[in-house]
Structures are given as C-alpha cells and as structure tokens.
Protein backbone atom coordinates (compact mmCIF):
# COMPACT_ATOMS: atom_id res chain seq x y z
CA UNK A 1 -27.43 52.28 -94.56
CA UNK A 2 -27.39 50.56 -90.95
CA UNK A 3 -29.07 52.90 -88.33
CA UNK A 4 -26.79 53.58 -85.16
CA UNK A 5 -27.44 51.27 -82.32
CA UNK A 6 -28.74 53.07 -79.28
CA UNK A 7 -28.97 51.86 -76.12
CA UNK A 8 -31.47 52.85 -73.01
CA UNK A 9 -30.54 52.84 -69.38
CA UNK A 10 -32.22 51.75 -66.94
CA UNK A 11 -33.39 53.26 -63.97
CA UNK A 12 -31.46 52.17 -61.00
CA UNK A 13 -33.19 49.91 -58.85
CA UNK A 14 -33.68 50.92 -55.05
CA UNK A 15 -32.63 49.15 -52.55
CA UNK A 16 -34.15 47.77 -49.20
CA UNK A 17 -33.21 51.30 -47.78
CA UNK A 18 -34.91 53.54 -50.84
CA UNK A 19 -31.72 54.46 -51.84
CA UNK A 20 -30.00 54.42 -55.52
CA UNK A 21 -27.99 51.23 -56.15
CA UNK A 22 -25.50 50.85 -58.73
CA UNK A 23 -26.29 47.58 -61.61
CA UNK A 24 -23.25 45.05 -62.05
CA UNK A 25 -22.81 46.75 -65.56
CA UNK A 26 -21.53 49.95 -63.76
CA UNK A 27 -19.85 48.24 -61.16
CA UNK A 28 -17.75 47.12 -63.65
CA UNK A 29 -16.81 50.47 -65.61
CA UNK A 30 -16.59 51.64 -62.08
CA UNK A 31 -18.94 54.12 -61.63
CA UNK A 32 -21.53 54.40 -59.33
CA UNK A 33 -25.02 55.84 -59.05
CA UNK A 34 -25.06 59.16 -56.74
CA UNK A 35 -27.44 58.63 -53.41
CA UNK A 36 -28.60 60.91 -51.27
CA UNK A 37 -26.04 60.99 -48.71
CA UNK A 38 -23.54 62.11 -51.42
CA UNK A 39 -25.11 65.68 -51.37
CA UNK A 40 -24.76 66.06 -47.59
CA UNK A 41 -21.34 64.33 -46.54
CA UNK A 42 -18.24 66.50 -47.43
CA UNK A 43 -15.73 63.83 -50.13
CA UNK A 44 -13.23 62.12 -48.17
CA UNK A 45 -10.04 64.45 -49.12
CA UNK A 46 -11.85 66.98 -48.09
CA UNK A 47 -11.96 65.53 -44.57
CA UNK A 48 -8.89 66.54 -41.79
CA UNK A 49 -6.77 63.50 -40.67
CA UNK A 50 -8.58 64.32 -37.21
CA UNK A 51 -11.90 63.39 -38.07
CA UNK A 52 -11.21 60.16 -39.86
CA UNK A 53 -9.66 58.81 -36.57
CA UNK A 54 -12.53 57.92 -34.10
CA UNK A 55 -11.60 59.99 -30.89
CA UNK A 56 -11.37 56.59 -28.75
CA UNK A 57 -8.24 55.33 -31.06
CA UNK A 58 -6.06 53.06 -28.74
CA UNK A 59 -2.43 54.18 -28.52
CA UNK A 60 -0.13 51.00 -28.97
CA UNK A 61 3.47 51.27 -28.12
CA UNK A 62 6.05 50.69 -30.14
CA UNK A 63 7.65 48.25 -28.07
CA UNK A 64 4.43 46.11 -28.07
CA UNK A 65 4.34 46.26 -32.53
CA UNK A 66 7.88 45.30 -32.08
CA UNK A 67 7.44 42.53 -29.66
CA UNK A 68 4.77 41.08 -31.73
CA UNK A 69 6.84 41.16 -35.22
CA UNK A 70 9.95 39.78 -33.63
CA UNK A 71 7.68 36.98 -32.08
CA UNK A 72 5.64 36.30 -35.22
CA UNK A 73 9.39 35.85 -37.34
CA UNK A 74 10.34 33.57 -34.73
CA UNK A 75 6.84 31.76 -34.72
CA UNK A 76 7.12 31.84 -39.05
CA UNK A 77 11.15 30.63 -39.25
CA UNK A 78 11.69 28.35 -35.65
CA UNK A 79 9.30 25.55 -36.55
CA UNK A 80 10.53 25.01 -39.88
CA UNK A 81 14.01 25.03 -39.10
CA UNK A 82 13.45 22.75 -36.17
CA UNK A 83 11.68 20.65 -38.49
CA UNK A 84 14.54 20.46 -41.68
CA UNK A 85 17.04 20.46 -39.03
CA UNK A 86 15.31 17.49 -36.63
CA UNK A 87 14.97 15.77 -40.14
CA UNK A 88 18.35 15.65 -41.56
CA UNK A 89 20.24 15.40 -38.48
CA UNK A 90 18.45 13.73 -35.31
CA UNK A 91 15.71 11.71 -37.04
CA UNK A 92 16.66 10.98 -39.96
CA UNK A 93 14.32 10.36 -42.74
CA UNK A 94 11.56 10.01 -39.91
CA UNK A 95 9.27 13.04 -40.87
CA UNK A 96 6.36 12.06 -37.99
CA UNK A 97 8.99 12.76 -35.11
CA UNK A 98 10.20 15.67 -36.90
CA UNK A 99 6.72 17.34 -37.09
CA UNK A 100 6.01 16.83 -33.69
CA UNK A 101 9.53 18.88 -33.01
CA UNK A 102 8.23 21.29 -35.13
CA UNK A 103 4.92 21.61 -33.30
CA UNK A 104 6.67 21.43 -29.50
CA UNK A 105 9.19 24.42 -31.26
CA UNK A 106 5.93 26.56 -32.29
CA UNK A 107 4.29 25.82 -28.53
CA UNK A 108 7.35 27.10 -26.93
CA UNK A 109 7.29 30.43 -28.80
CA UNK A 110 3.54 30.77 -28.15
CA UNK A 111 3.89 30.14 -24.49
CA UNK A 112 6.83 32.87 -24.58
CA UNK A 113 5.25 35.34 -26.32
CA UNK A 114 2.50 34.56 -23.57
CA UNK A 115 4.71 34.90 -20.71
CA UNK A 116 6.40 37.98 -22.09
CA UNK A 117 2.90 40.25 -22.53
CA UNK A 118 2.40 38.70 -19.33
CA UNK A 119 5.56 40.36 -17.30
CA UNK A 120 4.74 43.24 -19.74
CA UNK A 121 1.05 43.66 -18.19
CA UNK A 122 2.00 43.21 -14.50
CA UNK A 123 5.23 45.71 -14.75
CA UNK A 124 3.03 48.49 -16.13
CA UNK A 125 0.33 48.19 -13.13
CA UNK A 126 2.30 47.65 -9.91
CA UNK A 127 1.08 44.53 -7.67
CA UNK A 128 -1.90 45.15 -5.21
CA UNK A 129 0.09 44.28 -2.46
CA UNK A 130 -1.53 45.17 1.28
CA UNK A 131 0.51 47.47 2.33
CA UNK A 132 -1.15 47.85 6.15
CA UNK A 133 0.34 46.03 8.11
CA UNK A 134 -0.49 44.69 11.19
CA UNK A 135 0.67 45.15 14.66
CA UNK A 136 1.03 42.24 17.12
CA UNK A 137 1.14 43.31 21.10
C-alpha cells in the first residue's frame, strides 16, 4: 500500500526590509503571507471614503474632463478621416501626401486644444493690467 505524499512548507523568506514575503507558488493560488503591518492597519473596507482620498485631491471641473474627451475623439477620428478621405478623393492612390494631411489634421487639433486651455486659463485669472494711471500736467 502506497504511503500518502506529504509535502513541507517552507518558511517564507524575508525580504530586504525583514518582513514576510510571499513564494511564486502562493502568488499563484493567491494567497499571501501575513506581515507585520497587517496586525496594525485597519482592512481596506473597513476604511471611510474620506480617508482613502489624500486631503490635497485636486478638484477638476467638469467642463475641463469634457473638453479633453471631446478633443481626444476629435484627435482619435479627424486624422483618419482626413487621411481615407484625402486618399480616395484629392490624392488619389498617393498614400505619402495623404499621411502628411493626416498629420497637418492631428497638429491642428493639438494646437486647438492648446489654444482653448489657453483662453480657459487666462478667463479664470483676470489680466494684470496696471490699473494706475498716470496724470500728465
């Protein structure tokens, strides 16, 4: 009669910092090895919304998300249809000038998207103007 096969674990190795590390066996069943910071840090669920958000989190706007969506769609869809377009109808069959439309086309929408957070930035903070004038006798 065969005798069972049992296996022995290994200790698990320390790392640079002294703490438990987990072997590529476990890594793969997905378990870990507990450390010592387990004991003292409260689980993440048990953690508010508040304190997973450092307290420095930038606002952003929602006009600014949309802004840069509707700019990346027309950065993702205007240089291929200039491209397929300049290909089948102004150059056709040349596919060297039709790339270069297709480049000038995404330049155009970079250097608007540019401008546009540009007026954005300078209508938010009004102009430093000098206001004092000065008086000529």
């Amino acid at each position: 009669m065969p005798k069972p096969k049992t296996t022995k674990t290994k200790p698990a190795a320390a790392g640079a910092d002294g703490k438990a590390t987990t072997t590529a066996k476990e890594r793969s069943k997905g378990r870990r090895l507990p450390t010592a910071r387990d004991s003292t840090e409260p689980s993440s669920e048990n953690k508010k919304p508040e304190d997973m958000q450092p307290a420095s989190a930038p606002q952003i706007p929602g006009n600014v998300i949309r802004k840069l969506l509707a700019f990346s769609l027309l950065l993702l869809a205007l240089p291929i249809l200039a491209y397929f377009g300049s290909l089948k109808y102004i150059f056709v069959g040349s596919t060297a000038s039709s790339a270069i439309v297709a480049v000038i086309v995404a330049n155009v929408v970079l250097a608007a998207y540019v401008y546009a957070a540009w007026i954005e930035d300078t209508s938010e903070h009004p102009a430093h103007t000098n206001t004092r004038k000065l008086k000529r006798r």
